[in-house]
N, C-alpha and C. Protein backbone atom coordinates (compact mmCIF):
# COMPACT_ATOMS: atom_id res chain seq x y z
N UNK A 1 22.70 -3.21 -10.87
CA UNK A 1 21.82 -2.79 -9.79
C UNK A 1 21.77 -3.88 -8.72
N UNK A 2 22.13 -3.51 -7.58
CA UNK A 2 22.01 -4.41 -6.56
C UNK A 2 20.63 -4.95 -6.03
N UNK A 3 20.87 -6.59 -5.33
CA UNK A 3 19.42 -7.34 -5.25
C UNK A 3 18.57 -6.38 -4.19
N UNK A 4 17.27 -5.62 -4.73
CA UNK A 4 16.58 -5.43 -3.33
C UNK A 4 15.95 -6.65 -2.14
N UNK A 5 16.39 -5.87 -1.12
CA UNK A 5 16.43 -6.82 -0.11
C UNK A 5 15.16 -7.32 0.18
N UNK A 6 14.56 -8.52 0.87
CA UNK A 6 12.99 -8.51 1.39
C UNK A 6 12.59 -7.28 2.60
N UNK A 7 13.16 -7.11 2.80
CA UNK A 7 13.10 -5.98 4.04
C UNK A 7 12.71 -4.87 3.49
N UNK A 8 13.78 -4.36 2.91
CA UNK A 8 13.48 -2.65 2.16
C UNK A 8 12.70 -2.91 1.10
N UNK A 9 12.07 -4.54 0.21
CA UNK A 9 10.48 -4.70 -0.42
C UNK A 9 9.84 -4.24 0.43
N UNK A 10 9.21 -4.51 1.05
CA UNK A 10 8.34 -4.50 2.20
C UNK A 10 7.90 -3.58 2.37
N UNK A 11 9.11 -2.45 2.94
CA UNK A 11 9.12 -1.37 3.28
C UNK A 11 8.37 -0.45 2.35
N UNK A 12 9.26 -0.35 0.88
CA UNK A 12 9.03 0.47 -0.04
C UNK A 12 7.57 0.10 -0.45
N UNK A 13 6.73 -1.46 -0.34
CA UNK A 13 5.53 -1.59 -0.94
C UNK A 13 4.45 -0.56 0.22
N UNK A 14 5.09 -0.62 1.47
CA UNK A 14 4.26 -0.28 2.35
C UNK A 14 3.59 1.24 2.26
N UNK A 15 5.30 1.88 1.90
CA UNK A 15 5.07 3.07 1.85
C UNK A 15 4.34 3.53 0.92
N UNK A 16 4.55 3.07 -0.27
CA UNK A 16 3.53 3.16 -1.26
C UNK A 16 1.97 2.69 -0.93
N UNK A 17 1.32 1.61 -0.57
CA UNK A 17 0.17 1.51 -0.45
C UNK A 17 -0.14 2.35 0.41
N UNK A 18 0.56 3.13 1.78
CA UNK A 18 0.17 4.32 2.29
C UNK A 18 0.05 5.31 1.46
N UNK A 19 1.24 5.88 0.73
CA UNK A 19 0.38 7.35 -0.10
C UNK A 19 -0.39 6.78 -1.05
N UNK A 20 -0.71 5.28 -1.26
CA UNK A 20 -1.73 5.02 -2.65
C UNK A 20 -3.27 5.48 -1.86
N UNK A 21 -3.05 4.85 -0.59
CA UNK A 21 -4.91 5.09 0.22
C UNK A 21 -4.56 6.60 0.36
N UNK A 22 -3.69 7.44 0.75
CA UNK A 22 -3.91 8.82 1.48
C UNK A 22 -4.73 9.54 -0.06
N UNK A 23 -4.13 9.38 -0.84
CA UNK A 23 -4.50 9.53 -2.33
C UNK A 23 -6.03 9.31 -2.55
N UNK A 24 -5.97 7.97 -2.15
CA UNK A 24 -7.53 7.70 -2.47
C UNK A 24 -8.28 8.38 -1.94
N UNK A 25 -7.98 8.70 -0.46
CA UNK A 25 -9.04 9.32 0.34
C UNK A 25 -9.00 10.76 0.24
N UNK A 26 -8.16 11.29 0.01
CA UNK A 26 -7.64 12.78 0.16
C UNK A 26 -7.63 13.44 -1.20
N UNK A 27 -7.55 12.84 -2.12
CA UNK A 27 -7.41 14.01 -3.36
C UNK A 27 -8.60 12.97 -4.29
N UNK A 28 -8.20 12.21 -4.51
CA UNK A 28 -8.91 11.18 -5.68
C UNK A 28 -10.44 11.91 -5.56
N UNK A 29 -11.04 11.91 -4.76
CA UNK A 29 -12.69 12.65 -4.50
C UNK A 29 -12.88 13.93 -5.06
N UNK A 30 -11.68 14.72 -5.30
CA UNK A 30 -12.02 16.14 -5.42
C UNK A 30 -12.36 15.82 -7.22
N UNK A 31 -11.86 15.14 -7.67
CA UNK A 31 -11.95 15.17 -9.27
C UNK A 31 -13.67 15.62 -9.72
N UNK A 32 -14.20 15.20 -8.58
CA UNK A 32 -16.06 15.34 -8.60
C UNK A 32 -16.24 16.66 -8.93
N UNK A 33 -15.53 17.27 -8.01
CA UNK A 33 -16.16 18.78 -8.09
C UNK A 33 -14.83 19.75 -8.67
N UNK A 34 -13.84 19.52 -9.53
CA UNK A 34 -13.21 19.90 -9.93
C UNK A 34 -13.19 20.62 -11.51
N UNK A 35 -13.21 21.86 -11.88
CA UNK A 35 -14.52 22.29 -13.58
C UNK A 35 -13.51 22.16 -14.46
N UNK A 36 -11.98 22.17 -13.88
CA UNK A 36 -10.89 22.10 -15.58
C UNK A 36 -10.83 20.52 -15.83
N UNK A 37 -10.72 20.40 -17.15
CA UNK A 37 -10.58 19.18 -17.51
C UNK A 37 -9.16 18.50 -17.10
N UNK A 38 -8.33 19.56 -17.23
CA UNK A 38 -7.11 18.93 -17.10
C UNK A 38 -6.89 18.57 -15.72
N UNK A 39 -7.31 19.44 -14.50
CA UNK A 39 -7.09 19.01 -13.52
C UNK A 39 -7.78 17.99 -13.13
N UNK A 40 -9.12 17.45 -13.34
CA UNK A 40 -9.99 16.59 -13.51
C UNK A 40 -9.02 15.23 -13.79
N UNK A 41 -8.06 15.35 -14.38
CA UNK A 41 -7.29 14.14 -15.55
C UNK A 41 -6.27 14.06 -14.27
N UNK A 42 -5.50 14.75 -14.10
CA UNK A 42 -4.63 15.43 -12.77
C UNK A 42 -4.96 14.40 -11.47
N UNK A 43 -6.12 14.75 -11.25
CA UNK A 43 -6.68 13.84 -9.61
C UNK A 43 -7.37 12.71 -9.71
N UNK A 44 -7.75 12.56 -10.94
CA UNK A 44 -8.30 11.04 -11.31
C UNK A 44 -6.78 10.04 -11.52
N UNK A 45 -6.00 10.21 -11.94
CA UNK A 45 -4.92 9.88 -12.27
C UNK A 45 -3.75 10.05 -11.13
N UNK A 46 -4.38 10.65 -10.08
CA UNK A 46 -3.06 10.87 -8.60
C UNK A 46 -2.92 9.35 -8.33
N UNK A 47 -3.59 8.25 -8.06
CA UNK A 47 -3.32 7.42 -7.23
C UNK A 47 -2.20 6.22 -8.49
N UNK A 48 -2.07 6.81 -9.58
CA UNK A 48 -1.66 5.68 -10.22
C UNK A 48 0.35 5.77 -10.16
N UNK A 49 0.29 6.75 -9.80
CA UNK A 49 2.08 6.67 -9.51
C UNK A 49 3.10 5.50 -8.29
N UNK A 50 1.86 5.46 -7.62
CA UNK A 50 2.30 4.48 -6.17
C UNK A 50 1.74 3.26 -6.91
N UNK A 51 0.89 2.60 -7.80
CA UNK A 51 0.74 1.73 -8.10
C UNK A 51 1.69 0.78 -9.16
N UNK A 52 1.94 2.27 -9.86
CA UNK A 52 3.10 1.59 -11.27
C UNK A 52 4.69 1.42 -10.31
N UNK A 53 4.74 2.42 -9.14
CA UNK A 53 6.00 1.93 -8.61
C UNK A 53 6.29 0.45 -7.71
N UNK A 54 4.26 0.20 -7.79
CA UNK A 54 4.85 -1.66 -6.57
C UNK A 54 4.44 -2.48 -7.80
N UNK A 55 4.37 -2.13 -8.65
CA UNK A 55 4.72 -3.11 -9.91
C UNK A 55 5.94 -3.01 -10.20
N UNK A 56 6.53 -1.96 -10.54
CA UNK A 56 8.08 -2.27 -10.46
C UNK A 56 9.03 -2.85 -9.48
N UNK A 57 8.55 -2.73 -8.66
CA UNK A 57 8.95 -3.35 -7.11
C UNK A 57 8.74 -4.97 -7.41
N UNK A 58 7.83 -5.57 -8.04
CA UNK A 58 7.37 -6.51 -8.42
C UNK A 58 8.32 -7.28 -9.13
N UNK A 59 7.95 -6.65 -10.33
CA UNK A 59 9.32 -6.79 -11.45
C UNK A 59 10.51 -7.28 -10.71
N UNK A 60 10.74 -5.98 -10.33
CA UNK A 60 12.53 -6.28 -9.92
C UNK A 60 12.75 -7.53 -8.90
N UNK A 61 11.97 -7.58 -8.11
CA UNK A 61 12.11 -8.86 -7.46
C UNK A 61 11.69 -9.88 -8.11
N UNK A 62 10.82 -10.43 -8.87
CA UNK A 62 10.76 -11.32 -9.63
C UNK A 62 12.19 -11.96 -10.50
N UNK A 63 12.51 -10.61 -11.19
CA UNK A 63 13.86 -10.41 -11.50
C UNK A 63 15.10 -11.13 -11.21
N UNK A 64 15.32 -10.92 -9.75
CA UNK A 64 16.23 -10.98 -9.12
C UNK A 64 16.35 -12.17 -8.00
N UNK A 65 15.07 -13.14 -8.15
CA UNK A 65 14.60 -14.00 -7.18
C UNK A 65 15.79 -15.49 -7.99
N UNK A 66 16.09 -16.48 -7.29
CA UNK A 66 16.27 -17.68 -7.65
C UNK A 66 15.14 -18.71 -8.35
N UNK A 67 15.69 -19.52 -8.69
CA UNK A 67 14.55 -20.16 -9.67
C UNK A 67 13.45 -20.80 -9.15
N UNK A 68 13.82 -21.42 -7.83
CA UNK A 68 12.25 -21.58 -7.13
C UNK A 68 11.60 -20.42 -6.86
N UNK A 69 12.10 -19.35 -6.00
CA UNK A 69 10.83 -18.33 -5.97
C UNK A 69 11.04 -17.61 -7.22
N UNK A 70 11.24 -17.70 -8.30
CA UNK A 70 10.88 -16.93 -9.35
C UNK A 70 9.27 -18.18 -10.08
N UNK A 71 9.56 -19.45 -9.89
CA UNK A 71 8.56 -20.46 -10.38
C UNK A 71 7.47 -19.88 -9.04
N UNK A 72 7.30 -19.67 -7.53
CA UNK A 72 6.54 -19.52 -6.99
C UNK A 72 5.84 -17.87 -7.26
N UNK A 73 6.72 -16.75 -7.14
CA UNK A 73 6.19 -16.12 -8.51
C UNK A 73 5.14 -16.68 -9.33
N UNK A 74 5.98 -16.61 -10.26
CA UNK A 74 4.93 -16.68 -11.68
C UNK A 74 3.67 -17.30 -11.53
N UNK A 75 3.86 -18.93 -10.39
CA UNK A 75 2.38 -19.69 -10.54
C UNK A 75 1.24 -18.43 -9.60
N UNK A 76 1.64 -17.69 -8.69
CA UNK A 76 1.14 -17.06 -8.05
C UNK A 76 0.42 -15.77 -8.18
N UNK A 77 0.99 -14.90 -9.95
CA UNK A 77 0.52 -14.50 -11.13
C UNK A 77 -0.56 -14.73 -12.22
N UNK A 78 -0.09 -16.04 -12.31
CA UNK A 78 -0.63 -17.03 -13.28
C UNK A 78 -2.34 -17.60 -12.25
N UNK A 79 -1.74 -17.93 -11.58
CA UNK A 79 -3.59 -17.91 -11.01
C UNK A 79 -4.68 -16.26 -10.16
N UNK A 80 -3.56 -15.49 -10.15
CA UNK A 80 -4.15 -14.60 -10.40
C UNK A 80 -4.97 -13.96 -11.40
N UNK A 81 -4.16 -13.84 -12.57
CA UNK A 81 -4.62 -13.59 -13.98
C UNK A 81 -6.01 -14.67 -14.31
N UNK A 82 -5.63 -15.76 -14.31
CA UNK A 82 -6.66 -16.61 -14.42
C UNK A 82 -8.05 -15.77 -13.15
N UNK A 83 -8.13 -15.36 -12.30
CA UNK A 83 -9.24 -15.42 -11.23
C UNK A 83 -9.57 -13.97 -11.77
N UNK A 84 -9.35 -13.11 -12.05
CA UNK A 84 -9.44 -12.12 -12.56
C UNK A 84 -9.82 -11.78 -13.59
N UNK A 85 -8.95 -13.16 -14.71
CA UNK A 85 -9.95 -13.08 -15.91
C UNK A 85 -11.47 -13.23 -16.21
N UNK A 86 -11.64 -14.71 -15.08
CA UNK A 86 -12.62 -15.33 -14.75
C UNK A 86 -13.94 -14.02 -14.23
N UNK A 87 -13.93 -13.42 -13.03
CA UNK A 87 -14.13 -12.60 -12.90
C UNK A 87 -14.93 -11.62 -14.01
N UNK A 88 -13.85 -10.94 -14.17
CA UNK A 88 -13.83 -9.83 -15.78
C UNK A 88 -15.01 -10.91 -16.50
N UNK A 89 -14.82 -12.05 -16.84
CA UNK A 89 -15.67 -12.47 -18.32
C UNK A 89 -17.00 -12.62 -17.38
N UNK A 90 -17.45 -13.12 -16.07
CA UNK A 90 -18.88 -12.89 -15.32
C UNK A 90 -18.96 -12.07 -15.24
N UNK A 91 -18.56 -10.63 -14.67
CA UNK A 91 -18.94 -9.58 -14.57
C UNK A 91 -19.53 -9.18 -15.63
N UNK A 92 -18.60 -8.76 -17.00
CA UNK A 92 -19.14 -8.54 -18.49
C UNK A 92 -20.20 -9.51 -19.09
N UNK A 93 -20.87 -10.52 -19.06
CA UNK A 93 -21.81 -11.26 -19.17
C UNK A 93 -22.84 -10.72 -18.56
N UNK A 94 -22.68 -10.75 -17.13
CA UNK A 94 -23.91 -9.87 -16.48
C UNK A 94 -24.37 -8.64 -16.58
N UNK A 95 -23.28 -8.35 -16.69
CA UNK A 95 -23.62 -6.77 -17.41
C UNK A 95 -24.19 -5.92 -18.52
N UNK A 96 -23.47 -6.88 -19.52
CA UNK A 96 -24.00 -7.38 -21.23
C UNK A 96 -25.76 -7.93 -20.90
N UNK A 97 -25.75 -8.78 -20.05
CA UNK A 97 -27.41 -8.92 -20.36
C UNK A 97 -28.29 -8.14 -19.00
N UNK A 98 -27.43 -7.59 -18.80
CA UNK A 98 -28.42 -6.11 -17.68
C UNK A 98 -29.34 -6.91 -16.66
N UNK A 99 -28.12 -7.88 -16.67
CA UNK A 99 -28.75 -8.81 -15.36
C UNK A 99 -28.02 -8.17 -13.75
N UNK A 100 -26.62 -7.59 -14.28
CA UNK A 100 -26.00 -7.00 -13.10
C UNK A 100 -25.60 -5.86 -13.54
N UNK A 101 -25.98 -4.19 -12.44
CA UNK A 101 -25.78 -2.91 -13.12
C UNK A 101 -23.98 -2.79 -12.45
N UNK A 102 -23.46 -2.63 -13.46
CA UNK A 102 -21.77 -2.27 -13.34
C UNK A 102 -21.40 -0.89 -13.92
N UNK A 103 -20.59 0.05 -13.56
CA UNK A 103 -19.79 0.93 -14.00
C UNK A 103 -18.58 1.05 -13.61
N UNK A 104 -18.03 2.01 -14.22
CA UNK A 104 -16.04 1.97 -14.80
C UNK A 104 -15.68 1.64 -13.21
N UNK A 105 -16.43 2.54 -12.44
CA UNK A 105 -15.46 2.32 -11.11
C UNK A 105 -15.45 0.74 -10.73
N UNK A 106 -15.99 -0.21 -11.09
CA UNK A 106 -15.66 -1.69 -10.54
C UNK A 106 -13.84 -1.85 -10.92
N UNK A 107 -13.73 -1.13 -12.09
CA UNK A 107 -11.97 -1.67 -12.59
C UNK A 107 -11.50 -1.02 -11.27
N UNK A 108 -11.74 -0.56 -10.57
CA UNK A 108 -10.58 0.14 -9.62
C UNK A 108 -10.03 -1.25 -8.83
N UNK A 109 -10.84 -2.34 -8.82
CA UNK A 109 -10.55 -3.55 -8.02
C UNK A 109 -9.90 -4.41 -8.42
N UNK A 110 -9.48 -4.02 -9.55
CA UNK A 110 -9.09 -5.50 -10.33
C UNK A 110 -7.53 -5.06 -10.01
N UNK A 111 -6.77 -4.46 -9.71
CA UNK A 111 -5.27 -5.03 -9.14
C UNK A 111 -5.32 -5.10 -7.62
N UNK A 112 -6.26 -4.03 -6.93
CA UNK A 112 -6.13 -4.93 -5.56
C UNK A 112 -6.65 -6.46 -5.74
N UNK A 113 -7.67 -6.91 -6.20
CA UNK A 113 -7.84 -8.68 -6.21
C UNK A 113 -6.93 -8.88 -6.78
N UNK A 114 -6.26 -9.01 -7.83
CA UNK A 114 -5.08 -9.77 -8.61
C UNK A 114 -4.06 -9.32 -7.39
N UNK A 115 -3.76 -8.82 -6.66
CA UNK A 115 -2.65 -8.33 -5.83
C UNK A 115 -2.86 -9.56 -4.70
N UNK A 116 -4.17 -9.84 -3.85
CA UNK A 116 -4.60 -10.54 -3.17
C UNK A 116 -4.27 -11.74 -4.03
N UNK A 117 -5.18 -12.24 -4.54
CA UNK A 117 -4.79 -13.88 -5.20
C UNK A 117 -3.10 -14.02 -5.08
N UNK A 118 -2.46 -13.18 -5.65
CA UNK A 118 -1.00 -13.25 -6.22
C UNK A 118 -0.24 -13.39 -4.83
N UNK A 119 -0.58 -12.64 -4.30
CA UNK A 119 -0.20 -12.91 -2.49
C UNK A 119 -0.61 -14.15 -2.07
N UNK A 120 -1.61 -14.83 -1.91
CA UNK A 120 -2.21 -16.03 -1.31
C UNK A 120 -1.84 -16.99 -2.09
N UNK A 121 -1.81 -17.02 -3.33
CA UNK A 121 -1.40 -17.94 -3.94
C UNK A 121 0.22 -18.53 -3.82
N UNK A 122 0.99 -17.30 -4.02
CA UNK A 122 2.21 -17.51 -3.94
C UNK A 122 2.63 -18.16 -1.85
N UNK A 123 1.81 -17.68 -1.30
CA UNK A 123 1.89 -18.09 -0.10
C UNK A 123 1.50 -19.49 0.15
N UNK A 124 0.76 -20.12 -0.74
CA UNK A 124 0.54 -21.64 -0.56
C UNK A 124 1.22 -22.39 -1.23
N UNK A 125 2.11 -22.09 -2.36
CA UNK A 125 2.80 -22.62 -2.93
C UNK A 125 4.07 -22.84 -2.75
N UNK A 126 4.89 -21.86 -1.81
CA UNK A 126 5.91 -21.56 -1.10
C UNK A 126 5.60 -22.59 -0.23
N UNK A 127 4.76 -22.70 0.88
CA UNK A 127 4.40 -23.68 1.53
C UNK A 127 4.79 -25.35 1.26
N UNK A 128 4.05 -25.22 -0.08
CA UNK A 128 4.37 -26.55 -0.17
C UNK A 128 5.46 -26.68 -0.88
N UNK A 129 6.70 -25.80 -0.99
CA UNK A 129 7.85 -25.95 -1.41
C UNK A 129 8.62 -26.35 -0.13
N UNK A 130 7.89 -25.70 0.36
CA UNK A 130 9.03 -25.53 2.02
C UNK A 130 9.47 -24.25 2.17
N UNK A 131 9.24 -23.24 1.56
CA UNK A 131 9.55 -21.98 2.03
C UNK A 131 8.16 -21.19 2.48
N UNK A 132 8.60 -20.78 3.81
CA UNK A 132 7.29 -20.23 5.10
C UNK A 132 7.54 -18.70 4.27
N UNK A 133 6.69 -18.35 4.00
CA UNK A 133 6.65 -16.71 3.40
C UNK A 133 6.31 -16.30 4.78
N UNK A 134 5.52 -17.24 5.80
CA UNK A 134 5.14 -16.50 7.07
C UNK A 134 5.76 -15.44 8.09
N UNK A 135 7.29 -16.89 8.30
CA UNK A 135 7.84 -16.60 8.96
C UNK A 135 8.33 -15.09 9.37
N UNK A 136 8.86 -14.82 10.52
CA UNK A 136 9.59 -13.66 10.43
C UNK A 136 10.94 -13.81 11.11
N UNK A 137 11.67 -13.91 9.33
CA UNK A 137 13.17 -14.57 9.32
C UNK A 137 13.34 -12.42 9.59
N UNK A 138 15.16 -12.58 10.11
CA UNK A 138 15.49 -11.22 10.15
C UNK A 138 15.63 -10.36 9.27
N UNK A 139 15.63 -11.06 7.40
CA UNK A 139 15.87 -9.76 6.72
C UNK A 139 14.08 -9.46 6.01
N UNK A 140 13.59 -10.19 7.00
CA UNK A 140 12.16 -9.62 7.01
C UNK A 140 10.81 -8.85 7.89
N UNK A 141 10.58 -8.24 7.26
CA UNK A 141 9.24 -7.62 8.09
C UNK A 141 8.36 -8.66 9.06
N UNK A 142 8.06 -8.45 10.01
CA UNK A 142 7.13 -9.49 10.60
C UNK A 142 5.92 -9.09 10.20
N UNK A 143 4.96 -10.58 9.61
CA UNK A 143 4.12 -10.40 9.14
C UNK A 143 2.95 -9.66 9.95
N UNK A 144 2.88 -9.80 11.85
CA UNK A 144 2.05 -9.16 11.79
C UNK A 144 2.04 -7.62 12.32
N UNK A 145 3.59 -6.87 12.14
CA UNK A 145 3.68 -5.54 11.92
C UNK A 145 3.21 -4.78 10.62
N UNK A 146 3.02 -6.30 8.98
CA UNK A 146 2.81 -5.98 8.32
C UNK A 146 1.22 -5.67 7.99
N UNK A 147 0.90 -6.29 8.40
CA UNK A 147 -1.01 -6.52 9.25
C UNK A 147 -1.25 -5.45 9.67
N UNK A 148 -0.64 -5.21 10.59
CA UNK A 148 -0.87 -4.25 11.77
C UNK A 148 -0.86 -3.01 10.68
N UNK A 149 -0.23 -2.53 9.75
CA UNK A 149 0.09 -1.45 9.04
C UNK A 149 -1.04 -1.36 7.86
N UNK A 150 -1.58 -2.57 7.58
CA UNK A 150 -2.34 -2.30 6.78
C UNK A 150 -3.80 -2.13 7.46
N UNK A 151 -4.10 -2.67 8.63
CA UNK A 151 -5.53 -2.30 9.89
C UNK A 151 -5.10 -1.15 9.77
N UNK A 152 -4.22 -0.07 9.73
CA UNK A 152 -3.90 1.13 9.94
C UNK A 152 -4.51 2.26 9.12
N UNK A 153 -4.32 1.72 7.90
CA UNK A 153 -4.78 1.92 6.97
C UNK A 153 -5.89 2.17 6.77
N UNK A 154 -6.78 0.84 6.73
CA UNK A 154 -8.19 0.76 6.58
C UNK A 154 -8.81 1.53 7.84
N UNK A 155 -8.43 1.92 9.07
CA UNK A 155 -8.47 2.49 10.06
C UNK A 155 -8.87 4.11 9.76
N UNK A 156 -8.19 4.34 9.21
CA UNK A 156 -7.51 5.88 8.63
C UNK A 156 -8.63 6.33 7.49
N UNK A 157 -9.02 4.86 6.68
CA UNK A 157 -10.15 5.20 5.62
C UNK A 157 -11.57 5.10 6.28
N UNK A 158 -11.57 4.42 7.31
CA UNK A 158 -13.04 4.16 7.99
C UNK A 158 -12.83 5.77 8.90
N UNK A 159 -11.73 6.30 9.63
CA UNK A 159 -11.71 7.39 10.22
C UNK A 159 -12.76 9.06 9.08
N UNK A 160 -11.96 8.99 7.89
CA UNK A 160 -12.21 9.66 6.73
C UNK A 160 -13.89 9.56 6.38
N UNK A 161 -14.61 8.24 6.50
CA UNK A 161 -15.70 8.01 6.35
C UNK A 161 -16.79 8.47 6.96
N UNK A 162 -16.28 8.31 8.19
CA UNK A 162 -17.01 8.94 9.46
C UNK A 162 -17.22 10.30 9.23
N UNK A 163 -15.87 10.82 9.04
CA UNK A 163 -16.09 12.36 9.03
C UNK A 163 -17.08 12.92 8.10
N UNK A 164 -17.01 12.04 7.15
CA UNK A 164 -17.86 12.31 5.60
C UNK A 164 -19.64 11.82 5.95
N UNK A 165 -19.46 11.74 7.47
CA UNK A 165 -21.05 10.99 7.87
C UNK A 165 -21.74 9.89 6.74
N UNK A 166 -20.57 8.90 6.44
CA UNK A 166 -20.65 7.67 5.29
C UNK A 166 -20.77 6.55 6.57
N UNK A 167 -21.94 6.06 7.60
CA UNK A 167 -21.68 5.29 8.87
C UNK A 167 -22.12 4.05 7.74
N UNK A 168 -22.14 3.77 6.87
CA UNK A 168 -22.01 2.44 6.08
C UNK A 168 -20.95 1.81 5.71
N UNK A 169 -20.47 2.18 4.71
CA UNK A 169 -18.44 2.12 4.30
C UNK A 169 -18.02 2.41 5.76
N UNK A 170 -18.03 3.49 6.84
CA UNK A 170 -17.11 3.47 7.90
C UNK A 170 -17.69 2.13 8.34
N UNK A 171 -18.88 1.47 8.80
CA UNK A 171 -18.81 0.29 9.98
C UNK A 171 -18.05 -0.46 9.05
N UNK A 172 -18.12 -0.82 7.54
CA UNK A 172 -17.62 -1.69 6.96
C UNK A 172 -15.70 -1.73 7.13
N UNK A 173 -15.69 -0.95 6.88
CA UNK A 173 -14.09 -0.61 6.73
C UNK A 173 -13.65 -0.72 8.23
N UNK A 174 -13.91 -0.21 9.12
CA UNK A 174 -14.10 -0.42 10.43
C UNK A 174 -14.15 -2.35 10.68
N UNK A 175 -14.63 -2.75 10.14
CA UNK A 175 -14.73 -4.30 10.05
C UNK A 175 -13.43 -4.79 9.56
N UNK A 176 -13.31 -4.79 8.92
CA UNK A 176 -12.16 -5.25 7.85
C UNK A 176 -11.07 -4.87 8.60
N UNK A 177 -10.87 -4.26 9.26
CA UNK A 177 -9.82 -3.21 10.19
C UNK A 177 -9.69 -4.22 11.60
N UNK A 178 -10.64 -4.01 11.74
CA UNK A 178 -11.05 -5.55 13.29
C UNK A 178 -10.30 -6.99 12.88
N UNK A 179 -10.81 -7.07 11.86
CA UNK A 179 -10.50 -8.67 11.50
C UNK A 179 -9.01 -8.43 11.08
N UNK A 180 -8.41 -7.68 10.66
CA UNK A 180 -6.68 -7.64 9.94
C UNK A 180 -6.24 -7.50 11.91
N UNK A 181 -6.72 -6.96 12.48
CA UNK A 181 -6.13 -6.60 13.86
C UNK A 181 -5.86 -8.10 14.02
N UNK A 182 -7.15 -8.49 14.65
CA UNK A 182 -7.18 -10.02 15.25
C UNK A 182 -6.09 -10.78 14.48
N UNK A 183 -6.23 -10.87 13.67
CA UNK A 183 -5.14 -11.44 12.41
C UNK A 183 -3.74 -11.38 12.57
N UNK A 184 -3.60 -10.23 12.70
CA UNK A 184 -2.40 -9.51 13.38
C UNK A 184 -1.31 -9.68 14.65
N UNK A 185 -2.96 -10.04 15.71
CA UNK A 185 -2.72 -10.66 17.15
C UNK A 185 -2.23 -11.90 17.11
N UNK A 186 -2.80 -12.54 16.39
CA UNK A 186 -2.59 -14.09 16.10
C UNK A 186 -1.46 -14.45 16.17
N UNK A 187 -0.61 -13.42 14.69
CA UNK A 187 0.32 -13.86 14.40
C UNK A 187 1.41 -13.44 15.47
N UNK A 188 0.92 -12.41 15.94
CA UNK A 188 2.07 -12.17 17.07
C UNK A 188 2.14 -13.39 18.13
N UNK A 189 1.01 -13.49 18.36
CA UNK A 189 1.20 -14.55 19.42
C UNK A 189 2.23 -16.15 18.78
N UNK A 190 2.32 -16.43 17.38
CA UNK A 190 2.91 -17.75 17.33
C UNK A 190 4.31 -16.99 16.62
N UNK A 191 4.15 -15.52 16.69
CA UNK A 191 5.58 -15.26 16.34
C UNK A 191 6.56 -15.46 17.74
N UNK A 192 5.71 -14.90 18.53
CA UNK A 192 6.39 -15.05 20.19
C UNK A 192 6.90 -16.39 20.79
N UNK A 193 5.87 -17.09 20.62
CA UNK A 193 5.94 -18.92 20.41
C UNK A 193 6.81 -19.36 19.51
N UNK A 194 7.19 -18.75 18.52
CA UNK A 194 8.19 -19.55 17.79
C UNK A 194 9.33 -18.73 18.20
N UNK A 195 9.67 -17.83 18.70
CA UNK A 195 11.12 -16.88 19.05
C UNK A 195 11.52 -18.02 20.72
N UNK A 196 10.69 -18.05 21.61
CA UNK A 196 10.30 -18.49 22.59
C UNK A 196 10.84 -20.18 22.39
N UNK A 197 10.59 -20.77 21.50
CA UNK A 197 10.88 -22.10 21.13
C UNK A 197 12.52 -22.25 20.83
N UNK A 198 12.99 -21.25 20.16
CA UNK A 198 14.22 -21.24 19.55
C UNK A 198 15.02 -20.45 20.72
N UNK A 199 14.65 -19.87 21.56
CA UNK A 199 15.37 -19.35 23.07
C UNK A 199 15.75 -20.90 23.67
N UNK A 200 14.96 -21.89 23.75
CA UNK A 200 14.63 -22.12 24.24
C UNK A 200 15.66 -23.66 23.59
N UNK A 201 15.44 -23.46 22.54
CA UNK A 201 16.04 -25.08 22.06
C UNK A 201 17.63 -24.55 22.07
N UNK A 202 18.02 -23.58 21.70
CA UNK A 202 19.14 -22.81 21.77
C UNK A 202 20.02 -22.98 23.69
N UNK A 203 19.04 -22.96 24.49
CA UNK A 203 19.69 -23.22 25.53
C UNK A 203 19.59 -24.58 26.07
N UNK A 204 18.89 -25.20 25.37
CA UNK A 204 19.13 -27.17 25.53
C UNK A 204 20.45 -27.46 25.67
């Protein structure tokens, strides 16, 4: 099987965390008012196909990485798991002494955070290897088209909210949507600055 590229990663994670939210927002809710059991099992269970496929996506690049980013990998896992565990054992403590009220739906968070850590982590560690995960080399996505796609997102779920007259979750999500923008802007601007630099040293 040939190496997947960083590019068509990207791509394929993207597409997936798009039908993972359309999922969330669009079918995952009906399970409420849904009377067969099986279909009940059916729409509770829609969003998990896009999830097991960017774990495999995962995998295979892990896989297929050289031995530094396979070590930036793993540490980037590895303190995930750890923050998550951490997590998991406060949560269950507080919960256990009915100091904090929790139910099943909190697990829905625990691979987006382990997804986050595993991202940030591996991004600081690359760093101090010397490899810019930032950058936007050509057989990669620019990070802040990748931004930009995920404000899109949260955009699309704060849109959904509204409609559902939820003006709490929408201002929130609506927030989160603002700040990935700005984020977004940022990076465009020192992506431009660094294309701009290399025009530029290139015609020295």
């Amino acid at each position: 099987m040939p190496r997947l590229k960083e590019k068509r990663y990207q791509q394929r994670v993207l597409l997936a965390m798009t039908v993972y939210v359309a999922l969330m927002v669009l079918v995952w809710p009906l399970v409420r008012t849904a009377s067969s059991v099986p279909l009940r099992w059916v729409l509770a269970l829609a969003p998990l196909p896009p999830m097991l496929y960017v774990i495999a996506l995962m995998a295979r690049r892990i896989r297929d990485s050289d031995e530094l980013e396979q070590r930036t990998h793993l540490i980037g896992l590895g303190v995930a798991t750890g923050v998550v565990a951490t997590l998991s054992l406060v949560g269950g403590f507080l919960a256990s002494a009915q100091v904090l009220a929790l139910d099943g739906s909190i697990l829905i968070w625990v691979f987006p955070v382990m997804m986050i850590c595993y991202g940030f982590t591996r991004w600081v560690v690359a760093q101090r290897y010397g490899d810019d995960l930032a950058c936007d080399a050509d057989e990669s996505i620019a990070l802040h088209w990748r931004v930009t796609a995920f404000a899109a997102m949260f955009g699309f779920v704060a849109l959904f909210a509204y409609l559902k007259r939820d003006a709490f979750h929408a201002g929130m999500v609506v927030g989160m949507a603002a700040a990935l923008i700005v984020v977004a802007l940022a990076r465009a601007v020192i992506h431009w600055r660094k294309r701009r630099a290399r025009h530029r040293d290139g015609h020295a």
